[in-house]
Protein backbone atom coordinates (compact mmCIF):
# COMPACT_ATOMS: atom_id res chain seq x y z
CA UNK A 1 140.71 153.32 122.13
CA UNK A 2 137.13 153.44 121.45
CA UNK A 3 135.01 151.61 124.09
CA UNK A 4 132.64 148.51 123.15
CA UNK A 5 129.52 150.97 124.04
CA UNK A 6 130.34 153.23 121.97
CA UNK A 7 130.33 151.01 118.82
CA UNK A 8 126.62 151.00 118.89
CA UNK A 9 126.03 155.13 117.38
CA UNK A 10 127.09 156.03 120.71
CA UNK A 11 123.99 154.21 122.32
CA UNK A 12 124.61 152.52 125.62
CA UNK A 13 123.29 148.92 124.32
CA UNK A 14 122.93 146.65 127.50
CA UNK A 15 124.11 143.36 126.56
CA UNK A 16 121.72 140.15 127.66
CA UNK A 17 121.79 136.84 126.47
CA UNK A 18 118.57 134.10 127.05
CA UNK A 19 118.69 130.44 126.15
CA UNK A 20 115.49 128.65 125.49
CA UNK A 21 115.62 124.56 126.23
CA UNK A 22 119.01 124.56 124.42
CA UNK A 23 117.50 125.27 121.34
CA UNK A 24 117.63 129.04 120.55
CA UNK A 25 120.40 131.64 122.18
CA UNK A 26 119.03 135.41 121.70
CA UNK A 27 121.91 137.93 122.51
CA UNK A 28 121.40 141.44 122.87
CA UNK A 29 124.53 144.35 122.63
CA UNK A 30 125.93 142.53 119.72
CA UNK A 31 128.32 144.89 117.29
CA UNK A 32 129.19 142.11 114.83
CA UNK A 33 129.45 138.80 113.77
CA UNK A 34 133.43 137.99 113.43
CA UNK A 35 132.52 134.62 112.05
CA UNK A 36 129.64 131.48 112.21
CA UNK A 37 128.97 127.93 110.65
CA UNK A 38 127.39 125.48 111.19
CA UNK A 39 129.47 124.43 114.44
CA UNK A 40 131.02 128.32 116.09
CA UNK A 41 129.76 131.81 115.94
CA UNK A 42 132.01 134.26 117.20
CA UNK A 43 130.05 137.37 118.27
CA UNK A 44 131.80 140.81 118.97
CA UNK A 45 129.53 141.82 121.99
CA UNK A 46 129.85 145.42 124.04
CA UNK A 47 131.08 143.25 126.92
CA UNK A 48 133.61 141.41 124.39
CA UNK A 49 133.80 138.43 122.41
CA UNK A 50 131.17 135.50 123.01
CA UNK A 51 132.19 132.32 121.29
CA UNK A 52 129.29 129.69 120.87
CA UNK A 53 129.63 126.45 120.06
CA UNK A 54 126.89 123.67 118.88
CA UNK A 55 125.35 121.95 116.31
CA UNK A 56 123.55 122.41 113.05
CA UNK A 57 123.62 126.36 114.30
CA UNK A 58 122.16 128.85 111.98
CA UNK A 59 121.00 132.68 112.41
CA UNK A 60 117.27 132.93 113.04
CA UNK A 61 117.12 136.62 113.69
CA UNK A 62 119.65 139.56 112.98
CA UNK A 63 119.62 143.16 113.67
CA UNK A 64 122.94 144.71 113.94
CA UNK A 65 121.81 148.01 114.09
CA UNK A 66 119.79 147.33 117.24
CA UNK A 67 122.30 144.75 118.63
CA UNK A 68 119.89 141.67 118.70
CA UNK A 69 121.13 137.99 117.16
CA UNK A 70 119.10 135.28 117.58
CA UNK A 71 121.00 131.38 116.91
CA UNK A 72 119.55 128.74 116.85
CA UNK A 73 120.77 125.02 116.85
CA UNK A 74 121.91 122.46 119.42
CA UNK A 75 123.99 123.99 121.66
CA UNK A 76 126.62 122.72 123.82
CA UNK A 77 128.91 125.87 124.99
CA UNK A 78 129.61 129.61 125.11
CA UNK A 79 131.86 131.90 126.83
CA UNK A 80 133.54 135.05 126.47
CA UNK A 81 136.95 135.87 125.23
CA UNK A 82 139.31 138.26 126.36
CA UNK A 83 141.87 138.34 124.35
CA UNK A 84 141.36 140.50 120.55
CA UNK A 85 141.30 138.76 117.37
CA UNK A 86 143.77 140.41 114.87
CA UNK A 87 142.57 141.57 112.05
CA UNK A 88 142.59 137.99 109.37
CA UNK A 89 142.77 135.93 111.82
CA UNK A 90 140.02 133.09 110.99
CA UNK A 91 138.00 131.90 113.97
CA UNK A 92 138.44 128.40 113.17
CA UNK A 93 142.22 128.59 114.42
CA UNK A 94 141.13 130.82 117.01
CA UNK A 95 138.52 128.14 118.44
CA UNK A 96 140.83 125.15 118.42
CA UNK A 97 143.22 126.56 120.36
CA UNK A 98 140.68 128.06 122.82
CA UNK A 99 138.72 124.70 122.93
CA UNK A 100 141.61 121.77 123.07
């Protein structure tokens, strides 16, 4: 199984996140977004999944090919999800059994 690092063309992509004044969440060592609206992003990071949760979120900066998503939005919560998502499984179901 290939490892989250090497996702990224083989670069070792150290993953960081900073929140500024709950307004703005920049992540670094992102691979891809699984899903987003306005409420949930789920993130596919190189340390696993990140699930965010807010309001009125939106994307203010991508780069997937250097690993950097910027939301921003009110936010209220994030945290990281072990378990994989199979393939068609829509985040939506995913969330509201992760946050009942």
């Amino acid at each position: 199984m290939e490892t989250y690092q090497k996702k990224l063309d083989k670069k070792i992509v150290k993953h960081e996140i900073k929140i500024v004044d709950r307004k703005v969440l920049e992540v670094t060592g992102v691979i891809n977004i699984e899903s987003f609206d306005s409420q949930e992003f789920l993130l596919e990071t190189t340390c696993g999944y990140l699930a965010v949760r807010g309001d009125n979120l939106h994307i203010k900066n991508l780069n997937l090919e250097e690993g950097l998503v910027a939301i921003q939005g009110n936010l209220f919560d994030m945290g990281y999800i072990d378990e994989s998502i199979t393939p068609g499984e829509k985040a939506k179901g995913f969330f509201s059994k992760l946050f009942r």
